[in-house]
PDB file of N, CA and C in Angstrom:
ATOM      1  N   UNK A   1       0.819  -1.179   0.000  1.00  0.00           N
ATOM      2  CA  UNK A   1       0.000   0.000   0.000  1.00  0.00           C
ATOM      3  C   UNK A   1       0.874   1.258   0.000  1.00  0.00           C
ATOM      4  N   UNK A   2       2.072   1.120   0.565  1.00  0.00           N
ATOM      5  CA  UNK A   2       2.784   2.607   0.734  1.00  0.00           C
ATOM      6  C   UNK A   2       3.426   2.821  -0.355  1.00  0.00           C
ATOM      7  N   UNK A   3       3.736   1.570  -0.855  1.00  0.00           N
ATOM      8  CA  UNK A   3       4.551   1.837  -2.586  1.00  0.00           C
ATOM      9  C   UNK A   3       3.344   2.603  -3.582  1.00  0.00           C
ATOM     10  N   UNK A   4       2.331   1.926  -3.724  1.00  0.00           N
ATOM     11  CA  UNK A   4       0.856   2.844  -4.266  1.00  0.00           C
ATOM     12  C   UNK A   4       0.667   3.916  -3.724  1.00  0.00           C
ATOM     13  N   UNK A   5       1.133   4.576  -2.658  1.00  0.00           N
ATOM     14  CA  UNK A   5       0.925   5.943  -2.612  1.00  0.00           C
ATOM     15  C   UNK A   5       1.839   6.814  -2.709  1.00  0.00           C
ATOM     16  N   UNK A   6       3.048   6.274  -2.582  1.00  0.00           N
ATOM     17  CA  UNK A   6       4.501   6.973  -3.539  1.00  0.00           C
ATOM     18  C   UNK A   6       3.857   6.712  -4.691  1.00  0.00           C
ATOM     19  N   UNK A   7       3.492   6.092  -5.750  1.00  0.00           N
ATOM     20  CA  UNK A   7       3.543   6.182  -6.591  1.00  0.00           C
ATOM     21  C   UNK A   7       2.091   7.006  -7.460  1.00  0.00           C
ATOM     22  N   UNK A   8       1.506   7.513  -6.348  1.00  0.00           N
ATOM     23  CA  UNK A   8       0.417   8.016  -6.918  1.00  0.00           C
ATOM     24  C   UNK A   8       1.141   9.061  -6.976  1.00  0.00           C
ATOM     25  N   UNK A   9       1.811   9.590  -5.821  1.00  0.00           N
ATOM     26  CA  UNK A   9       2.292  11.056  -5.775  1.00  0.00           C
ATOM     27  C   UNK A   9       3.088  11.457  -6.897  1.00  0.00           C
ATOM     28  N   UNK A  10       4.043  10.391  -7.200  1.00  0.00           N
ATOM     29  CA  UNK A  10       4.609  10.475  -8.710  1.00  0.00           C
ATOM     30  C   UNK A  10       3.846  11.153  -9.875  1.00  0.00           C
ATOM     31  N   UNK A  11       2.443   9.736 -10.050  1.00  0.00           N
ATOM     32  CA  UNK A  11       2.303  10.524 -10.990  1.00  0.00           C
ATOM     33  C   UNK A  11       1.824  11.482 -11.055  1.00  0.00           C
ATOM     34  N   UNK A  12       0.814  12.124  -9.960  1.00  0.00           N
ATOM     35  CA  UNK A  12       0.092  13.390  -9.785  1.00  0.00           C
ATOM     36  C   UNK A  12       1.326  14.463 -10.305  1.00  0.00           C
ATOM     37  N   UNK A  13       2.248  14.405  -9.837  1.00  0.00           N
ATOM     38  CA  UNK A  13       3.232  15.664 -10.236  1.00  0.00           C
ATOM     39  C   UNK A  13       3.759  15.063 -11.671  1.00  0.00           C
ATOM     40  N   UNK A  14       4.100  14.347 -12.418  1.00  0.00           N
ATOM     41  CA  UNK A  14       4.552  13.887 -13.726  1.00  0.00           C
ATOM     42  C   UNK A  14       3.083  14.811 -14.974  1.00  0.00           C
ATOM     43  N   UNK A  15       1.893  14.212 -14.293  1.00  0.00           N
ATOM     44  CA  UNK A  15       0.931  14.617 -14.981  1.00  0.00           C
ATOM     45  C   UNK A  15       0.156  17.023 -14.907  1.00  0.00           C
ATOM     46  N   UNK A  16       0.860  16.634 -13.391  1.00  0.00           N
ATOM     47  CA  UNK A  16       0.583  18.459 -13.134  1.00  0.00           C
ATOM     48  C   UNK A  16       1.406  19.448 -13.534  1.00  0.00           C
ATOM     49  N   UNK A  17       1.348  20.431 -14.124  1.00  0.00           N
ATOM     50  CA  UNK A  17       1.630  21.594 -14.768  1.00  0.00           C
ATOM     51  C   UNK A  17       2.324  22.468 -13.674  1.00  0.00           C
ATOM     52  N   UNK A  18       2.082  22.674 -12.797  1.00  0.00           N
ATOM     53  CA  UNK A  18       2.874  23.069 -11.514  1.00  0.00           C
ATOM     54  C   UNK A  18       3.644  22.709 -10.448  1.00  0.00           C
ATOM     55  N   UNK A  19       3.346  20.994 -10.838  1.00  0.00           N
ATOM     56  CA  UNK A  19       4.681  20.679 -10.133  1.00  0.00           C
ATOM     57  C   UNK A  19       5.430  19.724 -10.713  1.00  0.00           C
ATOM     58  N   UNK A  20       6.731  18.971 -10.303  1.00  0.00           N
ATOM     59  CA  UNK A  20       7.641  18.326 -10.623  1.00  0.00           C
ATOM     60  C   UNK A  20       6.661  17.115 -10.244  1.00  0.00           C
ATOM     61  N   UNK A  21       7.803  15.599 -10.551  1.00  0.00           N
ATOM     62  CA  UNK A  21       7.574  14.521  -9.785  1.00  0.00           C
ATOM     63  C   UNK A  21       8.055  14.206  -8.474  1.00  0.00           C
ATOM     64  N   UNK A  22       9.133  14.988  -8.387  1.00  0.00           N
ATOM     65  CA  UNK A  22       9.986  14.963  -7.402  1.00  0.00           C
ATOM     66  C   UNK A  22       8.958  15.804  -6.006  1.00  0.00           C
ATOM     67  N   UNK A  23       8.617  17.394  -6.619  1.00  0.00           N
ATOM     68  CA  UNK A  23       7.498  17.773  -5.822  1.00  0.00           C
ATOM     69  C   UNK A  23       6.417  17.507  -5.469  1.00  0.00           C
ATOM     70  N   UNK A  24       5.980  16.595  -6.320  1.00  0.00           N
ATOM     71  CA  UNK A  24       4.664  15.497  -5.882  1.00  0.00           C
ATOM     72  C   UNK A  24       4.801  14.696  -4.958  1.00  0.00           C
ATOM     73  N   UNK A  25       5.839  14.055  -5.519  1.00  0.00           N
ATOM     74  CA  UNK A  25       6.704  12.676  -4.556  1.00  0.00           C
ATOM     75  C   UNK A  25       6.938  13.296  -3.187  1.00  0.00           C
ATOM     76  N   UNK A  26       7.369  14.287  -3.032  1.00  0.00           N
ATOM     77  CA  UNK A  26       8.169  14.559  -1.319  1.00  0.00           C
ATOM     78  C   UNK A  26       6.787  15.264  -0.655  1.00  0.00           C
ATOM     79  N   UNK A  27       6.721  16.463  -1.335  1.00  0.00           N
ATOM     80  CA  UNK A  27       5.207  17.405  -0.643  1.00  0.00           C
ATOM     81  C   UNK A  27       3.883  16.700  -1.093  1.00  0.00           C
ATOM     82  N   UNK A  28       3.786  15.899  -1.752  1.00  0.00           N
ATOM     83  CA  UNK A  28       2.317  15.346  -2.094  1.00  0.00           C
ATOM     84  C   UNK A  28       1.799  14.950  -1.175  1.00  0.00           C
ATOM     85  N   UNK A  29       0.058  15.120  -0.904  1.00  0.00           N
ATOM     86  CA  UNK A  29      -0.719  14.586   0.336  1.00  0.00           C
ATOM     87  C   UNK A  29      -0.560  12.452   0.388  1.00  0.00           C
ATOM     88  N   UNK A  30      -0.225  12.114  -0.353  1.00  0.00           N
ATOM     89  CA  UNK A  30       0.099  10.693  -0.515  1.00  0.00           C
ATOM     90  C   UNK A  30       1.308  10.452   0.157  1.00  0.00           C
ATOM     91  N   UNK A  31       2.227  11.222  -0.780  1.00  0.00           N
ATOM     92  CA  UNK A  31       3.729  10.463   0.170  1.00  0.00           C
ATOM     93  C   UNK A  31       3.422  10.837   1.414  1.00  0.00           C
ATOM     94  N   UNK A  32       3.036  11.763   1.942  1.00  0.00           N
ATOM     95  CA  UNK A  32       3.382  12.345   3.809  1.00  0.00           C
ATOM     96  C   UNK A  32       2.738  11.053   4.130  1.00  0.00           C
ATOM     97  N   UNK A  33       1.123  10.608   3.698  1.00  0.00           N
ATOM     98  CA  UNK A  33       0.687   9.684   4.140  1.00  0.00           C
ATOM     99  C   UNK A  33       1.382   8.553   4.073  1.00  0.00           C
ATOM    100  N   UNK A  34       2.113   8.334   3.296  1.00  0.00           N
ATOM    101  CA  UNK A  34       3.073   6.929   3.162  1.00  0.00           C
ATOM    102  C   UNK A  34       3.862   7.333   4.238  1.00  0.00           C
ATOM    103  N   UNK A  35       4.349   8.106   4.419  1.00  0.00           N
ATOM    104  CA  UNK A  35       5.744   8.576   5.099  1.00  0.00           C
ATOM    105  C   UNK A  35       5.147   8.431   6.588  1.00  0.00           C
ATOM    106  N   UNK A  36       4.364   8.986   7.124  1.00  0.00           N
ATOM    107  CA  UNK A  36       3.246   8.678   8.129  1.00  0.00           C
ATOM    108  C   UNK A  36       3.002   7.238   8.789  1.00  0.00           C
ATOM    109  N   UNK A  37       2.611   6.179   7.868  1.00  0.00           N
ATOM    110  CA  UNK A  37       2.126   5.192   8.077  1.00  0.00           C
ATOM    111  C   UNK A  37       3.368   4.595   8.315  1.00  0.00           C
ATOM    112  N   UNK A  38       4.418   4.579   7.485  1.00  0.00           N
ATOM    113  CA  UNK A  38       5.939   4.272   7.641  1.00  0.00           C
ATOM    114  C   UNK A  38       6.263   4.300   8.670  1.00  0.00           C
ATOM    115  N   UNK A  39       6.187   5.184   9.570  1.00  0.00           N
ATOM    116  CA  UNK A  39       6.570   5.315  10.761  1.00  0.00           C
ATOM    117  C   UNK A  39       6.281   4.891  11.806  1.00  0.00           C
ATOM    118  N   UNK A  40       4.362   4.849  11.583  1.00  0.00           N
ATOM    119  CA  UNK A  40       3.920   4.271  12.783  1.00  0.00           C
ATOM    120  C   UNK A  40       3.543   2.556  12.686  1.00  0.00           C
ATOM    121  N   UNK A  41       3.869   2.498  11.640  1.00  0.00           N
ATOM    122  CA  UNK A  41       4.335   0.675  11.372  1.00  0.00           C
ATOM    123  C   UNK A  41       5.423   0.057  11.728  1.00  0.00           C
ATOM    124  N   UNK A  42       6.359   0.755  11.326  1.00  0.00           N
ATOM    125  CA  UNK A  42       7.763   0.324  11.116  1.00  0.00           C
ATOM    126  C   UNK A  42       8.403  -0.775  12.235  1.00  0.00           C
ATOM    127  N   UNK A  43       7.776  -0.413  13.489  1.00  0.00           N
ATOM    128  CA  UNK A  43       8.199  -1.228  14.619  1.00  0.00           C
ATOM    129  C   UNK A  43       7.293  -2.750  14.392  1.00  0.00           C
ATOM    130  N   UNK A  44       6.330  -2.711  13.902  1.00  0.00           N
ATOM    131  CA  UNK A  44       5.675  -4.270  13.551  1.00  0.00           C
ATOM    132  C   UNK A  44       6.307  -4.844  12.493  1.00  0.00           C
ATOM    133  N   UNK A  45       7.344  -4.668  11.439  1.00  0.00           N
ATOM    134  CA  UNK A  45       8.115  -5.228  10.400  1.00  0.00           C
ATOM    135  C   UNK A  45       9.443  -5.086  11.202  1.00  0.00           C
ATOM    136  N   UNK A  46       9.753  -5.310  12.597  1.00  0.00           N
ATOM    137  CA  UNK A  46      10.863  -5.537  12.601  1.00  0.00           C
ATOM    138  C   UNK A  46      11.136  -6.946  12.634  1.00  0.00           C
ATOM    139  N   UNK A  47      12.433  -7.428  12.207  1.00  0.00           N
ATOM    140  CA  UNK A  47      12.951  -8.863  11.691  1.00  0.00           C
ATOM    141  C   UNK A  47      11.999  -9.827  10.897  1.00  0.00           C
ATOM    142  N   UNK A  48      11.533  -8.731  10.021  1.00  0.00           N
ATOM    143  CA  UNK A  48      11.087  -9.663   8.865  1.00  0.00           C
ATOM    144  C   UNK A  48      11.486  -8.904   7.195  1.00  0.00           C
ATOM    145  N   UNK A  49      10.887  -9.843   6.303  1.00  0.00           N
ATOM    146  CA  UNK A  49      11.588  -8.806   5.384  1.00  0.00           C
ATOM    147  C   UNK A  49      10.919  -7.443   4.795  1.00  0.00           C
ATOM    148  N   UNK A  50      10.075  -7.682   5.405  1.00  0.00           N
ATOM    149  CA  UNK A  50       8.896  -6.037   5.399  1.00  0.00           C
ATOM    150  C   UNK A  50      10.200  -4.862   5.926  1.00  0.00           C
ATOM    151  N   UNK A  51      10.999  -5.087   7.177  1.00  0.00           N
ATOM    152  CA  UNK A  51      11.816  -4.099   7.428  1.00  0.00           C
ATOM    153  C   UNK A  51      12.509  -3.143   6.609  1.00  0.00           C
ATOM    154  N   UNK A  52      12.960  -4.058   5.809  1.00  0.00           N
ATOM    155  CA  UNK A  52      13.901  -3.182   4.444  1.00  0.00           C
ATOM    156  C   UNK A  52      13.020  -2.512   3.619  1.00  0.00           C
ATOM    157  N   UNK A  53      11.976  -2.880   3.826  1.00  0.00           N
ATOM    158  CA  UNK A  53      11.218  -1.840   2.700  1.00  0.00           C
ATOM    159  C   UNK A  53      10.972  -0.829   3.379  1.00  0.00           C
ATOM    160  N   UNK A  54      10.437  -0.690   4.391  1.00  0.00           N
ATOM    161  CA  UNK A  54       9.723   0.213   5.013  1.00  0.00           C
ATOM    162  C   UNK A  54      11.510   1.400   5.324  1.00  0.00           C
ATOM    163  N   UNK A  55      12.529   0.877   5.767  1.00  0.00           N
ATOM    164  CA  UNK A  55      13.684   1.766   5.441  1.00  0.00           C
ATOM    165  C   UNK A  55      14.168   2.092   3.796  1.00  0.00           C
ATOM    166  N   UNK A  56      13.665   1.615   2.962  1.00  0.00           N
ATOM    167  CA  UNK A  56      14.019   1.756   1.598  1.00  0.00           C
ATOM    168  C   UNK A  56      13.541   3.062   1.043  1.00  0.00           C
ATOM    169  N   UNK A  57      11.774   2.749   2.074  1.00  0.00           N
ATOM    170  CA  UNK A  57      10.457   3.985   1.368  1.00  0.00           C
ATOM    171  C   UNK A  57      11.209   5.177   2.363  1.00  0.00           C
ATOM    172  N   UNK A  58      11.228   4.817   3.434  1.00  0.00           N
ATOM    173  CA  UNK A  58      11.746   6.440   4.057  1.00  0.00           C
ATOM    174  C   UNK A  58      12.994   7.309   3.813  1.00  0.00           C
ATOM    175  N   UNK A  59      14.323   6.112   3.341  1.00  0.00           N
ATOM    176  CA  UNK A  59      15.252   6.856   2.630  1.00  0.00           C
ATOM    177  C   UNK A  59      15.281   7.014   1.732  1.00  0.00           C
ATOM    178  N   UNK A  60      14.140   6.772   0.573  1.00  0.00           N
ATOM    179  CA  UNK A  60      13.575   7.444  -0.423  1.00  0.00           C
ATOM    180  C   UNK A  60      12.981   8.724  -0.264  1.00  0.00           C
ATOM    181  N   UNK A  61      12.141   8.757   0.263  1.00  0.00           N
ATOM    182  CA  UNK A  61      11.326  10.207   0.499  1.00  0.00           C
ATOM    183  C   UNK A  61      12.464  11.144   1.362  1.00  0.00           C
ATOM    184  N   UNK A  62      13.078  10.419   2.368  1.00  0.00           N
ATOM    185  CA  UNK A  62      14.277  11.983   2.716  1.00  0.00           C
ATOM    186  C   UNK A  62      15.513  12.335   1.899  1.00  0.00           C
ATOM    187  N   UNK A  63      15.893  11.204   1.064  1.00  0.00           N
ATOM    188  CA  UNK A  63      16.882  11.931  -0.105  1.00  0.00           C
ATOM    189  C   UNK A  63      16.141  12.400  -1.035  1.00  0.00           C
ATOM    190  N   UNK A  64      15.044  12.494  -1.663  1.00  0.00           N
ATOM    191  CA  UNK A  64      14.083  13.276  -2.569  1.00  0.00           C
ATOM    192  C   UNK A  64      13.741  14.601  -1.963  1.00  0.00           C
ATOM    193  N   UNK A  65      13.878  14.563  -0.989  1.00  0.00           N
ATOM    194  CA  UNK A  65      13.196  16.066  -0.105  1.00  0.00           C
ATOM    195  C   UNK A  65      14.343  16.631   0.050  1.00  0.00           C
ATOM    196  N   UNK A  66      15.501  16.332   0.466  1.00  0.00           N
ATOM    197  CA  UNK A  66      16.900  16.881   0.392  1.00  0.00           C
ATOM    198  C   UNK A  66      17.505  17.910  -0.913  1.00  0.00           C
ATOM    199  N   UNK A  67      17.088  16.651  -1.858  1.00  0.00           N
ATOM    200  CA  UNK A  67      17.261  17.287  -3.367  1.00  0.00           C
ATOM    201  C   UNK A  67      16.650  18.318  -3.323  1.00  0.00           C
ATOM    202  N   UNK A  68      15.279  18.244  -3.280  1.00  0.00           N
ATOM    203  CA  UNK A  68      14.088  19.082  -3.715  1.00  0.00           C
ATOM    204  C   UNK A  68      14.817  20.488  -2.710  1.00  0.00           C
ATOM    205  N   UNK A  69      14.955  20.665  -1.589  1.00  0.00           N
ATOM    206  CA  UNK A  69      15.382  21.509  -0.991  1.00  0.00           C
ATOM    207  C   UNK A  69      16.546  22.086  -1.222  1.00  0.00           C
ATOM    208  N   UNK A  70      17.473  21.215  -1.987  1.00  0.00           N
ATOM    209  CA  UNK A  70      19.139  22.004  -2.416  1.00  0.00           C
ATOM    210  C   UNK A  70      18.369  22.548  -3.924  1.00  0.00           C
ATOM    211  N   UNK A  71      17.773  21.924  -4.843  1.00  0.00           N
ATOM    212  CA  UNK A  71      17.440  22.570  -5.842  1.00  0.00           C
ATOM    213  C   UNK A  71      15.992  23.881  -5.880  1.00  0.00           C
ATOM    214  N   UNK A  72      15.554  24.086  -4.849  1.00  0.00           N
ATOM    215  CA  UNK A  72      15.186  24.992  -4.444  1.00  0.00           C
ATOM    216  C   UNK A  72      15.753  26.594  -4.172  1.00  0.00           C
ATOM    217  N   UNK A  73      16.880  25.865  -3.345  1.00  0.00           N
ATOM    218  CA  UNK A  73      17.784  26.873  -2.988  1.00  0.00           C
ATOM    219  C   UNK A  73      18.570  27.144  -4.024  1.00  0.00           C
ATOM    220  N   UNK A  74      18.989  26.573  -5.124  1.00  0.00           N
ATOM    221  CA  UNK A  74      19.756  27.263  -6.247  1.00  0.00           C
ATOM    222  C   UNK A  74      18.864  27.796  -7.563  1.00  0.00           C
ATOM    223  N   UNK A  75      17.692  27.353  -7.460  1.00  0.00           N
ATOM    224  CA  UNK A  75      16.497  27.958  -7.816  1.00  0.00           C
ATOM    225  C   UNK A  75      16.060  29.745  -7.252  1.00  0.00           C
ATOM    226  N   UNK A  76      16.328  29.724  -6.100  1.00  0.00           N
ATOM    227  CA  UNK A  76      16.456  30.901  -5.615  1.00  0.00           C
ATOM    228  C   UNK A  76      17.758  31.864  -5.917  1.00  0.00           C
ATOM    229  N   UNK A  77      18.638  30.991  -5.431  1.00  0.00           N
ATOM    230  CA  UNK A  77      19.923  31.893  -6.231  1.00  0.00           C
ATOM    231  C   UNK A  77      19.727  31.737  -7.716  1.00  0.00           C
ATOM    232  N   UNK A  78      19.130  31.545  -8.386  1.00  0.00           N
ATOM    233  CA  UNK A  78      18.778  32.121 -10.022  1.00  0.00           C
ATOM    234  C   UNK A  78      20.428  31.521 -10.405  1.00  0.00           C
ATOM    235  N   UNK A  79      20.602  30.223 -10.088  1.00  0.00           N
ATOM    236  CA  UNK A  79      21.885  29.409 -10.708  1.00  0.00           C
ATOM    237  C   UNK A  79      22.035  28.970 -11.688  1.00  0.00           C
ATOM    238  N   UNK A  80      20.634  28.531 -12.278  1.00  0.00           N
ATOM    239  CA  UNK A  80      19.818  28.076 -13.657  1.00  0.00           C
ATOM    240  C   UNK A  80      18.838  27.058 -13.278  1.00  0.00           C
ATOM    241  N   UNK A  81      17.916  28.136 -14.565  1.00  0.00           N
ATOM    242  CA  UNK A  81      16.522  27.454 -14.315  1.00  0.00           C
ATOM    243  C   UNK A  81      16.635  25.872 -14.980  1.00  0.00           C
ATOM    244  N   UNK A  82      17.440  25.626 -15.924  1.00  0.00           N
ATOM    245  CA  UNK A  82      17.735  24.470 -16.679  1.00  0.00           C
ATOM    246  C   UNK A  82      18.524  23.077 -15.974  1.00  0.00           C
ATOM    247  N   UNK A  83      19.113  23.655 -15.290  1.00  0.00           N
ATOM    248  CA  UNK A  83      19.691  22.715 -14.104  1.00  0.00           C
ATOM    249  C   UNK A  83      18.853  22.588 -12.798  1.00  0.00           C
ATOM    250  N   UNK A  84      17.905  23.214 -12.668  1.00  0.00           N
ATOM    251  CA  UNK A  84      16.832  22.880 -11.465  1.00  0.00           C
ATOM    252  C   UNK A  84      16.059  21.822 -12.313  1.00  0.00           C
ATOM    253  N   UNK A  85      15.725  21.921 -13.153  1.00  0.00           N
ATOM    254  CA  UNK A  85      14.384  21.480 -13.851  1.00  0.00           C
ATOM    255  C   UNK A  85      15.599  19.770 -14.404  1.00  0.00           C
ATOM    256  N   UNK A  86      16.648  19.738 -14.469  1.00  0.00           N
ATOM    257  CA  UNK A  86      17.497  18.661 -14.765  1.00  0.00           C
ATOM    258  C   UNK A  86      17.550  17.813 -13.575  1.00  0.00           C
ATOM    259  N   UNK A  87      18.065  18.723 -12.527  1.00  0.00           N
ATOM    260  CA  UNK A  87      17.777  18.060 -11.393  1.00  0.00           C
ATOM    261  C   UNK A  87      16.442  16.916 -10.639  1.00  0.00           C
ATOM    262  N   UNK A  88      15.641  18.320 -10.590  1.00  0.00           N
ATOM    263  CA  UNK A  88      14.326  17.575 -10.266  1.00  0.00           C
ATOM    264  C   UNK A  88      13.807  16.839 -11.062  1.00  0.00           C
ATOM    265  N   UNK A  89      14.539  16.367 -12.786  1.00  0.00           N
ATOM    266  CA  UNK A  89      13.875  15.082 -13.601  1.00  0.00           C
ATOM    267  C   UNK A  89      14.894  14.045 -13.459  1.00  0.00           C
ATOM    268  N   UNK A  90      16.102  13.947 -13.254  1.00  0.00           N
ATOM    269  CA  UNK A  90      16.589  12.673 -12.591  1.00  0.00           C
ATOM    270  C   UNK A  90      16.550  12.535 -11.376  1.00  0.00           C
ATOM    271  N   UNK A  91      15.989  13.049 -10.661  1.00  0.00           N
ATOM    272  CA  UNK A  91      15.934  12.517  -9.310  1.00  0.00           C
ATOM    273  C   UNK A  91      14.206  12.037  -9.008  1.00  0.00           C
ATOM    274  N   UNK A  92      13.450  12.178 -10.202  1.00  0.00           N
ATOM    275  CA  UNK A  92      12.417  11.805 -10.272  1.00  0.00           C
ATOM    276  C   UNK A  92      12.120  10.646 -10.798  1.00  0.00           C
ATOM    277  N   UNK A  93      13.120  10.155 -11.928  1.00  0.00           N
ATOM    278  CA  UNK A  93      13.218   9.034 -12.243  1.00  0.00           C
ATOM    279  C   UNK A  93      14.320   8.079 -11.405  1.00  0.00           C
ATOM    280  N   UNK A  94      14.835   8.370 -10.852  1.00  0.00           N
ATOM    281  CA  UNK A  94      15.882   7.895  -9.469  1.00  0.00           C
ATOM    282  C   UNK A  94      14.305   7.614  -8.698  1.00  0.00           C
ATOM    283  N   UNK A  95      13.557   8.484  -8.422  1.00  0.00           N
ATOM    284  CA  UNK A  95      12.521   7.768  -7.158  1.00  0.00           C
ATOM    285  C   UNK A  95      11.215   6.790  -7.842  1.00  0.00           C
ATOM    286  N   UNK A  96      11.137   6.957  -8.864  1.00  0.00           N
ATOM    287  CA  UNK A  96      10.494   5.775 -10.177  1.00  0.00           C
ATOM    288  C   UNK A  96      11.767   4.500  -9.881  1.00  0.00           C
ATOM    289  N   UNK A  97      12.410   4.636 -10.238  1.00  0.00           N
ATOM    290  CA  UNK A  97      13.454   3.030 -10.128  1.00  0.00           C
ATOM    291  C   UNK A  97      12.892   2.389  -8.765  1.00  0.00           C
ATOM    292  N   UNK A  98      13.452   3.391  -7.750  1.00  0.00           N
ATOM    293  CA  UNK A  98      13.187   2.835  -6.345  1.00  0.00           C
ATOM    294  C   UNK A  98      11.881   2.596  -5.763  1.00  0.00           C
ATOM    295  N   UNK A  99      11.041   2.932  -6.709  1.00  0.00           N
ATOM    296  CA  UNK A  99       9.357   2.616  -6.368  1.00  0.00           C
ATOM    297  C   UNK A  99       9.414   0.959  -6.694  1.00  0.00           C
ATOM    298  N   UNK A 100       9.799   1.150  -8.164  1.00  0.00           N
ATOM    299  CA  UNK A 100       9.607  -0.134  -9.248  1.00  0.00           C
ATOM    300  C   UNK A 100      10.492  -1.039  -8.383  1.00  0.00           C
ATOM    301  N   UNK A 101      11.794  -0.802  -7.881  1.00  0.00           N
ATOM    302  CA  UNK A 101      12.338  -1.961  -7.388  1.00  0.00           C
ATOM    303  C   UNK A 101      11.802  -2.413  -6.121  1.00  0.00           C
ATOM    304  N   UNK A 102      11.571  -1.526  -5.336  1.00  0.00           N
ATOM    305  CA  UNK A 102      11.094  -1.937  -3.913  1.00  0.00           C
ATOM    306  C   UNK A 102       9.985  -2.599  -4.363  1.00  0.00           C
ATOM    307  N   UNK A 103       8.965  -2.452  -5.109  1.00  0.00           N
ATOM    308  CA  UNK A 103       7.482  -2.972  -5.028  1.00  0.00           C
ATOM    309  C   UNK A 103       7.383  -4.213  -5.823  1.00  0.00           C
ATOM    310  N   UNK A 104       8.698  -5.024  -7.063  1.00  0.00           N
ATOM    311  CA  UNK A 104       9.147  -6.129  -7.629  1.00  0.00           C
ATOM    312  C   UNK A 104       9.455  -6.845  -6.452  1.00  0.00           C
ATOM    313  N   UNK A 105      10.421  -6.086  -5.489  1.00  0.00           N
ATOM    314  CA  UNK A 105      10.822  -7.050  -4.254  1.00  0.00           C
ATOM    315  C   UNK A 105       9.468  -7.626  -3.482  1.00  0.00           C
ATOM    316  N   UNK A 106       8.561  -6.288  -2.878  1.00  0.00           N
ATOM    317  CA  UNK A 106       7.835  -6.821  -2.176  1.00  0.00           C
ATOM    318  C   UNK A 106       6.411  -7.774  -3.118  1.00  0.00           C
ATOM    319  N   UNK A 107       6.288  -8.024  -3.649  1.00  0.00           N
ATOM    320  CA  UNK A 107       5.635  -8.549  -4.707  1.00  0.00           C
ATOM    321  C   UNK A 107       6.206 -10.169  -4.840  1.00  0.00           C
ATOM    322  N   UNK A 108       7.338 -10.124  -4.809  1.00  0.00           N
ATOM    323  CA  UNK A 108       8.730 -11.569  -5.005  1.00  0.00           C
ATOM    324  C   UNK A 108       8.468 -11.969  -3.454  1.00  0.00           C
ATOM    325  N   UNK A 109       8.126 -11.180  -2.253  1.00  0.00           N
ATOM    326  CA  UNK A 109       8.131 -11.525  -0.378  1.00  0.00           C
ATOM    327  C   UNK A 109       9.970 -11.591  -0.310  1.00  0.00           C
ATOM    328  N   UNK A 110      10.449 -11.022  -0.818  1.00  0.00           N
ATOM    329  CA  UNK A 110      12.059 -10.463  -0.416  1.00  0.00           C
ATOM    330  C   UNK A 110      12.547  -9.323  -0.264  1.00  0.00           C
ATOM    331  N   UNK A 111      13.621  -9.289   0.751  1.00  0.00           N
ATOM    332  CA  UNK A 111      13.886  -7.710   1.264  1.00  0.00           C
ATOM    333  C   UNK A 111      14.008  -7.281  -0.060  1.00  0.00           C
ATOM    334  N   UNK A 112      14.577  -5.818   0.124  1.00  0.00           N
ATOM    335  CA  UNK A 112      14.680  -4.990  -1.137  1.00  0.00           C
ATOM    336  C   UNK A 112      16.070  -4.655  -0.995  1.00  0.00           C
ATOM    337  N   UNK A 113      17.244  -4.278  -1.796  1.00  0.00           N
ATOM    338  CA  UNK A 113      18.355  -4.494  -1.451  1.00  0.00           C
ATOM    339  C   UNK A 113      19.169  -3.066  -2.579  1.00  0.00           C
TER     340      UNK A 113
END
């Protein structure tokens, strides 16, 4: 379920005119909810292979929000608009891989690696 709501957030921003995927993905009302549930689960997947996912999805969403926040800030310093917009599309397809792989794993019932 939390991989389906990363991945809604994806596409909501892939498909919206105002935001990135990357900005869908981190600020979208889906991921927080993934990110949310992540948390207050996380202690019932310990020592099984649910664990690794549930650390896979959250160091997904905080290196996506990291990005999103350094390319923000050079967005603000007017560093280039062409290298923000570069940024936030490989790191959008960087959080597409890690959707697709985590959710092949959990799909297979093996950690994600």
């Amino acid at each position: 379920m939390l991989y389906a709501l990363h991945a809604v957030g994806l596409v909501i921003g892939a498909w919206s005119q105002a935001a990135t995927m990357v900005g869908a993905f981190v600020f979208g009302w889906t991921s927080i909810i993934a990110i949310i549930i992540n948390y207050v689960k996380r202690d019932e997947a310990k020592g099984t292979f649910l664990e690794s996912h549930f650390s896979w999805q959250a160091d997904t969403f905080w290196r996506c929000l990291i990005v999103m926040l350094i390319g923000l800030v050079l967005y603000m310093l007017i560093v280039g608009f062409f290298i923000n917009w570069l940024v936030f599309g490989l790191v959008g397809l960087w959080a597409v891989y890690r959707i697709i792989k985590g959710w092949l794993a959990l799909q297979a019932a093996r950690p994600v690696a």
